[in-house]
PDB file of N, CA and C in Angstrom:
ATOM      1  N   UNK A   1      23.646-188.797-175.914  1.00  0.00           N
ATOM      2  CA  UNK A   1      22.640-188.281-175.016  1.00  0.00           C
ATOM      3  C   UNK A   1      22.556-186.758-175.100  1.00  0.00           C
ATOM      4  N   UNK A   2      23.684-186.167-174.729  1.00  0.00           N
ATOM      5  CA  UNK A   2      23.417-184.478-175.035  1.00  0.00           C
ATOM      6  C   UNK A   2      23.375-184.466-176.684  1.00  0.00           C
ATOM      7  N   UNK A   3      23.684-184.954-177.667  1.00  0.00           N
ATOM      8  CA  UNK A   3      23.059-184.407-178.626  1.00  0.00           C
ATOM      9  C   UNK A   3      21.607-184.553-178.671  1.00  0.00           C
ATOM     10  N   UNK A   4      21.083-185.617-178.303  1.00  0.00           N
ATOM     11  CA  UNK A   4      19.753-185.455-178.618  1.00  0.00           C
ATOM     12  C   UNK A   4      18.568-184.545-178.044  1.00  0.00           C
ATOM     13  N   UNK A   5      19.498-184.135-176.554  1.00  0.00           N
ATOM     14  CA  UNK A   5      18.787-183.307-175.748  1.00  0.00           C
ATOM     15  C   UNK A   5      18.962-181.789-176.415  1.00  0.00           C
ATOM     16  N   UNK A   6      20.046-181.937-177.105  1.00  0.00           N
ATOM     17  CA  UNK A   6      20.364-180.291-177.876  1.00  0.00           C
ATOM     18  C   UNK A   6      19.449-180.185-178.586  1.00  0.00           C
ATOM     19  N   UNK A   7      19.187-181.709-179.619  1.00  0.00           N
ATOM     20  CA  UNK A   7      18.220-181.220-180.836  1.00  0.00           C
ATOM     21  C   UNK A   7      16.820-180.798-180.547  1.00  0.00           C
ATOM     22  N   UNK A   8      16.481-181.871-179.490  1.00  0.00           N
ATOM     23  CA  UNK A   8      15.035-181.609-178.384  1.00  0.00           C
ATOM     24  C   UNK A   8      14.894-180.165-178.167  1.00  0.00           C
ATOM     25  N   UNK A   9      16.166-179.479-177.538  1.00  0.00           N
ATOM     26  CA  UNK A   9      15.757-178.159-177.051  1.00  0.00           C
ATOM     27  C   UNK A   9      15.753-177.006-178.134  1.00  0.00           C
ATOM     28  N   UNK A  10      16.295-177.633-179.580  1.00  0.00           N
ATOM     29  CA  UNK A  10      16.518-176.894-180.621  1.00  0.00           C
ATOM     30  C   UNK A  10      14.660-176.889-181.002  1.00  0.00           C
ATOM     31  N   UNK A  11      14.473-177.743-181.156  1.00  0.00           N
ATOM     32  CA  UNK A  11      13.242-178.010-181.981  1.00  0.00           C
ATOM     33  C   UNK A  11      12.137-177.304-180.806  1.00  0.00           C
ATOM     34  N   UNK A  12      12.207-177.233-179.648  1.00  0.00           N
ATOM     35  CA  UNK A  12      10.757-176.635-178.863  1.00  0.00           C
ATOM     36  C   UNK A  12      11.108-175.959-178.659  1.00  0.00           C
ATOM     37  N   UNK A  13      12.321-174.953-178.910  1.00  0.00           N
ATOM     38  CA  UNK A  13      12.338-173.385-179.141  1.00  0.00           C
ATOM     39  C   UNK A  13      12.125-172.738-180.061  1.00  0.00           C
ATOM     40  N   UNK A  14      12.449-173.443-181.402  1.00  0.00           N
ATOM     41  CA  UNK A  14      11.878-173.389-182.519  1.00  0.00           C
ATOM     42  C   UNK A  14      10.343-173.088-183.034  1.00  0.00           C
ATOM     43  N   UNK A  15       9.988-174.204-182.013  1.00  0.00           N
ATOM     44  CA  UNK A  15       8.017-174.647-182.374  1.00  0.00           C
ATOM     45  C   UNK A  15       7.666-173.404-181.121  1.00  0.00           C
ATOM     46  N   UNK A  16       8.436-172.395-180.000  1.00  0.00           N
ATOM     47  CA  UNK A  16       7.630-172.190-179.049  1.00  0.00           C
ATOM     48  C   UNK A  16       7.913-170.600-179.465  1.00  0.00           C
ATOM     49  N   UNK A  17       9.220-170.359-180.368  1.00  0.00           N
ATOM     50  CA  UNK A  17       9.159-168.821-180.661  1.00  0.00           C
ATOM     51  C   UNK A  17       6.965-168.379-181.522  1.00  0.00           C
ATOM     52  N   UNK A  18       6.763-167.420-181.149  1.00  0.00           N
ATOM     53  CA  UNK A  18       5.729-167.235-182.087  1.00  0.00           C
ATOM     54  C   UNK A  18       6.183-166.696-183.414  1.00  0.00           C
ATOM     55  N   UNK A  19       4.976-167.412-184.272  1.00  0.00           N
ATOM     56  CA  UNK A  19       5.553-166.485-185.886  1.00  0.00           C
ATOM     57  C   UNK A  19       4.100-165.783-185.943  1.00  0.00           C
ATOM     58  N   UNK A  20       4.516-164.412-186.865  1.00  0.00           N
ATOM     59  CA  UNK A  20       3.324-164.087-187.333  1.00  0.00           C
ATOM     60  C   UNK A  20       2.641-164.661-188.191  1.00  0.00           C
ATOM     61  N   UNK A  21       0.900-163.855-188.016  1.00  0.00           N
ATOM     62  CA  UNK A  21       0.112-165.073-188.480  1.00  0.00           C
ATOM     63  C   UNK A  21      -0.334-164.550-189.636  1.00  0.00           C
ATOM     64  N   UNK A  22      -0.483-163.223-189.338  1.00  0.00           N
ATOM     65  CA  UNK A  22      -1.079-161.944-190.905  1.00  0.00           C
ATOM     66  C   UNK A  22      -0.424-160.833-190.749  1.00  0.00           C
ATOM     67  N   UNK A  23       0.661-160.891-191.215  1.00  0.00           N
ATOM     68  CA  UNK A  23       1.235-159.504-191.928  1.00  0.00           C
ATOM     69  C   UNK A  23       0.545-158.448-192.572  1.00  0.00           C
ATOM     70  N   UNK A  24       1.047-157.017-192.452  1.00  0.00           N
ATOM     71  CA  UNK A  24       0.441-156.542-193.586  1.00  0.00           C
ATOM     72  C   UNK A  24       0.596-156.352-194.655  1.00  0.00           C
ATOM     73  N   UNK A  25       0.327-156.292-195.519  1.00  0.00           N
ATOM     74  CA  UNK A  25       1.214-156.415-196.805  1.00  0.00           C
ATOM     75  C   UNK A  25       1.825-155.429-197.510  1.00  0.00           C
ATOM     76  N   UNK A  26       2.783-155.309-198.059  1.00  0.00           N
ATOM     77  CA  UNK A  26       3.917-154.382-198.519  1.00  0.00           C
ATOM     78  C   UNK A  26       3.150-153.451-200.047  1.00  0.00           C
ATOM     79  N   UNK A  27       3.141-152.717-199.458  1.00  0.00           N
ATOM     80  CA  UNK A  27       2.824-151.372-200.737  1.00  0.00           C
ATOM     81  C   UNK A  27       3.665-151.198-201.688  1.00  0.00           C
ATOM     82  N   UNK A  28       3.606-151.748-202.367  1.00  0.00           N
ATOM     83  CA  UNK A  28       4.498-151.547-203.828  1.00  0.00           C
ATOM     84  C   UNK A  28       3.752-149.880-204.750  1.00  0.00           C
ATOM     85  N   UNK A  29       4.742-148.963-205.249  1.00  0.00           N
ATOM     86  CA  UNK A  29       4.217-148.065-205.884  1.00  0.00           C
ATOM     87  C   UNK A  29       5.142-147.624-207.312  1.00  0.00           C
ATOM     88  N   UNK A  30       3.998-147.840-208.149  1.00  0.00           N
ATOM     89  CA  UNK A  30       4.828-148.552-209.944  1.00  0.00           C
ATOM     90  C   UNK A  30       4.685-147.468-210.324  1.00  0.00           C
ATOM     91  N   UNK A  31       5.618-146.400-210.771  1.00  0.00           N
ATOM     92  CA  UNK A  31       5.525-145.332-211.932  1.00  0.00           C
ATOM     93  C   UNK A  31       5.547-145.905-213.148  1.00  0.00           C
ATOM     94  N   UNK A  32       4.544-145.585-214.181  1.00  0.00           N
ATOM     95  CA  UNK A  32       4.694-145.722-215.684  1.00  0.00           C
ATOM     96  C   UNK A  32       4.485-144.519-216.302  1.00  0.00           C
ATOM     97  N   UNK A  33       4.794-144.517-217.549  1.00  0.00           N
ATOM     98  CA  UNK A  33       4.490-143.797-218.248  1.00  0.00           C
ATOM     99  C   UNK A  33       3.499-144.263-219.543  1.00  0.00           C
ATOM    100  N   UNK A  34       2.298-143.259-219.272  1.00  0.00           N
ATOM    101  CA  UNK A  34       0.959-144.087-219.870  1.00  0.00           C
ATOM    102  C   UNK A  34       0.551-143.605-221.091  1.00  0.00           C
ATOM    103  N   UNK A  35       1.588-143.606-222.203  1.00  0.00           N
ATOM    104  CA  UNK A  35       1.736-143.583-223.429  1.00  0.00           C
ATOM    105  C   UNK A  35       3.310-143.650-224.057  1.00  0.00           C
ATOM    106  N   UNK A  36       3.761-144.982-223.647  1.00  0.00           N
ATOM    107  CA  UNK A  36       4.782-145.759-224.442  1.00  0.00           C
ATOM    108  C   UNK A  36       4.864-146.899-224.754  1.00  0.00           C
ATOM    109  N   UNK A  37       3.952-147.237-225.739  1.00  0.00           N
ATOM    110  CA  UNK A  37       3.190-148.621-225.968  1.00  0.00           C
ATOM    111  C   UNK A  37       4.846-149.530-226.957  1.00  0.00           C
ATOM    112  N   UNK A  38       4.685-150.340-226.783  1.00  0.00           N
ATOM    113  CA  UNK A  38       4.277-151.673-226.293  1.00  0.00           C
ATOM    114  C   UNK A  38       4.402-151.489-224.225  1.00  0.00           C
ATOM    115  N   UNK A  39       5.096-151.156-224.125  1.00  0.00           N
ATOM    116  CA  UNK A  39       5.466-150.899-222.775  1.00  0.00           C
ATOM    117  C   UNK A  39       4.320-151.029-221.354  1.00  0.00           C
ATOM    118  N   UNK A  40       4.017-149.554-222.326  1.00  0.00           N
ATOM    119  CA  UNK A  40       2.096-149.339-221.196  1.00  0.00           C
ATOM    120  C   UNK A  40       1.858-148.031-222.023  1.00  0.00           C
ATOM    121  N   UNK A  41      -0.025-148.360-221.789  1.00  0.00           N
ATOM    122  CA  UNK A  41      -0.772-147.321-222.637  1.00  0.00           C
ATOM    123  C   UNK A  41      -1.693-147.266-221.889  1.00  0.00           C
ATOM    124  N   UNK A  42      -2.687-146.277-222.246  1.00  0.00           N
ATOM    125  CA  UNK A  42      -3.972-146.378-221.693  1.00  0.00           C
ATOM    126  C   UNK A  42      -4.879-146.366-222.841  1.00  0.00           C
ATOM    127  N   UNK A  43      -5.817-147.229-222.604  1.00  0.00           N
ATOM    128  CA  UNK A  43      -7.132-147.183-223.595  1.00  0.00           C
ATOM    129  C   UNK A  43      -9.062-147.183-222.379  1.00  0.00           C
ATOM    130  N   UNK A  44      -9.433-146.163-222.728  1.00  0.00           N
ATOM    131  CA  UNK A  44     -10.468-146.451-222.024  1.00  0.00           C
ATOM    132  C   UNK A  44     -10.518-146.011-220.395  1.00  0.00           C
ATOM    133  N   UNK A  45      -9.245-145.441-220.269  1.00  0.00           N
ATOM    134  CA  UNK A  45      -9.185-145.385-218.646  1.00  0.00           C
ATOM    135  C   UNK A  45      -8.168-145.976-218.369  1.00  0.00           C
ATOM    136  N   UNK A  46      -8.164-147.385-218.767  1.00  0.00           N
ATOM    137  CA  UNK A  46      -7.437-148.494-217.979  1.00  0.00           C
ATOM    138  C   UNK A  46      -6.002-148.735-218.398  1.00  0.00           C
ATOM    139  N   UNK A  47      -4.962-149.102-217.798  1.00  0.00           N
ATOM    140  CA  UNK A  47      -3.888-149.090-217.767  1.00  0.00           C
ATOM    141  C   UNK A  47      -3.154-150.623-218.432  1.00  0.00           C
ATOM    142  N   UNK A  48      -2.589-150.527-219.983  1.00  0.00           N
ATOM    143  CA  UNK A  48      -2.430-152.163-220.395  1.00  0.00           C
ATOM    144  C   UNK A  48      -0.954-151.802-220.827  1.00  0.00           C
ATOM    145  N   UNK A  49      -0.220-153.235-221.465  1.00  0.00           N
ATOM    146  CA  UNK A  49       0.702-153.236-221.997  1.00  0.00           C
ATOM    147  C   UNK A  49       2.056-154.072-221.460  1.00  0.00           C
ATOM    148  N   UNK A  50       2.825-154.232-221.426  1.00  0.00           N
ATOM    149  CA  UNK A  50       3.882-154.936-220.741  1.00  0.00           C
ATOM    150  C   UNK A  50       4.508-155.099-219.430  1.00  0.00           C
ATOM    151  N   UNK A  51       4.804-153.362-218.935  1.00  0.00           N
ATOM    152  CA  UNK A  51       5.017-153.465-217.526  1.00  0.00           C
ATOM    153  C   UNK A  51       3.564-153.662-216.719  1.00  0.00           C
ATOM    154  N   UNK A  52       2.778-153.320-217.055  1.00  0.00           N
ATOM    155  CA  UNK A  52       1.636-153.776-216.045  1.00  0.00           C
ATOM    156  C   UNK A  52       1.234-154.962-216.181  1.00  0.00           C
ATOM    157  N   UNK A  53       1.512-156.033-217.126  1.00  0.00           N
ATOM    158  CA  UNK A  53       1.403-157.075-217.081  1.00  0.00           C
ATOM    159  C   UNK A  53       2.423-158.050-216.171  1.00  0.00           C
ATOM    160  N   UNK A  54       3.631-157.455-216.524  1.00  0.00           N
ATOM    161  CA  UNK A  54       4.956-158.240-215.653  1.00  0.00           C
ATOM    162  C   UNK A  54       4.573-157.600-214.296  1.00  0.00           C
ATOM    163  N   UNK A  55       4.253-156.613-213.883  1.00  0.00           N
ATOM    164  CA  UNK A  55       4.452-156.125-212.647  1.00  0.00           C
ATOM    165  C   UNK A  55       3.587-156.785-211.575  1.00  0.00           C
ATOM    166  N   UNK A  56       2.367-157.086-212.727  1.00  0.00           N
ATOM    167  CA  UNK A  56       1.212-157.844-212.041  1.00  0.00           C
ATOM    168  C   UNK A  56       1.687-159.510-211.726  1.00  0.00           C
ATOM    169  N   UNK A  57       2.397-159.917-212.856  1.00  0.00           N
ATOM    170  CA  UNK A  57       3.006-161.051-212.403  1.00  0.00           C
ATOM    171  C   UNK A  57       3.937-161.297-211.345  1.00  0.00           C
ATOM    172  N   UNK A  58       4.693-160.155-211.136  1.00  0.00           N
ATOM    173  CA  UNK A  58       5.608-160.260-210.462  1.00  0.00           C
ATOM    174  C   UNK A  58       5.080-160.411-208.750  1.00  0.00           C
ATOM    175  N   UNK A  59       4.129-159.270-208.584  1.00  0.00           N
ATOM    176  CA  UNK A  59       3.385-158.990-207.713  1.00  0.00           C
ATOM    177  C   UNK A  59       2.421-159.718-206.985  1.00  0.00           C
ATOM    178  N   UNK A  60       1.499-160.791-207.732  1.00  0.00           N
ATOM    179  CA  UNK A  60       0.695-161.188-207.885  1.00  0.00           C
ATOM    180  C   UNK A  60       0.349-162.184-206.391  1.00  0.00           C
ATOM    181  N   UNK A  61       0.532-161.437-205.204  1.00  0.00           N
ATOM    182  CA  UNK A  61       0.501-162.503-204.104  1.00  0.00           C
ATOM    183  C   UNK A  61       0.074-161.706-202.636  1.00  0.00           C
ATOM    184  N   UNK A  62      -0.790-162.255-201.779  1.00  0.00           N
ATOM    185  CA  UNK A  62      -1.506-161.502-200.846  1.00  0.00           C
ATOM    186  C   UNK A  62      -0.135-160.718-199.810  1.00  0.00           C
ATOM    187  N   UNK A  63       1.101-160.699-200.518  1.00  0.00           N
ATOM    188  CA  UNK A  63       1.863-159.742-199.661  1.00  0.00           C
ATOM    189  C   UNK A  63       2.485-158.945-199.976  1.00  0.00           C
ATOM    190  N   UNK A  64       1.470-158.194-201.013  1.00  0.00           N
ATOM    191  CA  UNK A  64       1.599-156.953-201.628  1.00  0.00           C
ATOM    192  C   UNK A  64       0.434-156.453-202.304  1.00  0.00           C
ATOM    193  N   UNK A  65       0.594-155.016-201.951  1.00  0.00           N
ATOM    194  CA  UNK A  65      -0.347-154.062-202.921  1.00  0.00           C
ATOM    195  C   UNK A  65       0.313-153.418-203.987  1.00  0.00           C
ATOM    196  N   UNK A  66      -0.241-153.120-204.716  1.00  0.00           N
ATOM    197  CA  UNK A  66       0.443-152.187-206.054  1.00  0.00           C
ATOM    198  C   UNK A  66      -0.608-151.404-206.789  1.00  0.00           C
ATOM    199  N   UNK A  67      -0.120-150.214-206.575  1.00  0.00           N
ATOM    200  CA  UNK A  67      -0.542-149.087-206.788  1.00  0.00           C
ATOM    201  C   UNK A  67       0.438-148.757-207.958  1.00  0.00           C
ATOM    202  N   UNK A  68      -0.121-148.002-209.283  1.00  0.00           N
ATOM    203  CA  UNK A  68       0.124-147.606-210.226  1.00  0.00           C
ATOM    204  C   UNK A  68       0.118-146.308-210.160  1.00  0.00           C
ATOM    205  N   UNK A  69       0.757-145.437-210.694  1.00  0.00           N
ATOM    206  CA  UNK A  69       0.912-144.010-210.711  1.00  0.00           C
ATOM    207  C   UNK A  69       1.305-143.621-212.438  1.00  0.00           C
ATOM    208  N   UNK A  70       0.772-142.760-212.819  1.00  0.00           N
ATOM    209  CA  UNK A  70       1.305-142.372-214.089  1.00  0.00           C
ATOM    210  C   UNK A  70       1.725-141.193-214.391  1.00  0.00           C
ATOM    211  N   UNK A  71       2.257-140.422-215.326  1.00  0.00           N
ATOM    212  CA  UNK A  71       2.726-139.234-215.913  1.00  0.00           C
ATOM    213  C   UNK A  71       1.340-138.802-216.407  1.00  0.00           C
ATOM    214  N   UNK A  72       1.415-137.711-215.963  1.00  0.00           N
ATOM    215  CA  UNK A  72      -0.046-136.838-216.556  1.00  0.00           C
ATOM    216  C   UNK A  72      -0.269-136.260-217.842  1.00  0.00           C
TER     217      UNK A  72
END
């Protein structure tokens, strides 16, 4: 009997804490260096090559931003 009343009171404190519903999402900020190819390069403006590919993979989810920064 008291266990089940424990688990009862486990579970609707559980279900009655609030969770958040939308976070904001975490700012990630990637230094590269944008001429060490295979690595990362720039062609055109745009930023290609290995770490911006993995980083994007890594990243790739509404609870994060990523911002790229490069060597001038």
């Amino acid at each position: 009997m008291r266990r089940g009343l424990a688990f009862f009171l486990m579970i609707a404190v559980i279900l009655w804490v609030p969770q958040p519903v939308c976070a904001q999402p975490e700012t990630i900020n990637y230094q590269v260096d944008k001429e060490y190819p295979p690595f990362s390069y720039t062609t055109d403006g745009s930023l290609y090559g290995f770490d911006p590919y993995l980083t994007n993979i890594l990243f790739n989810t509404d609870a994060y931003v990523l911002n790229y920064s490069t060597d001038s």
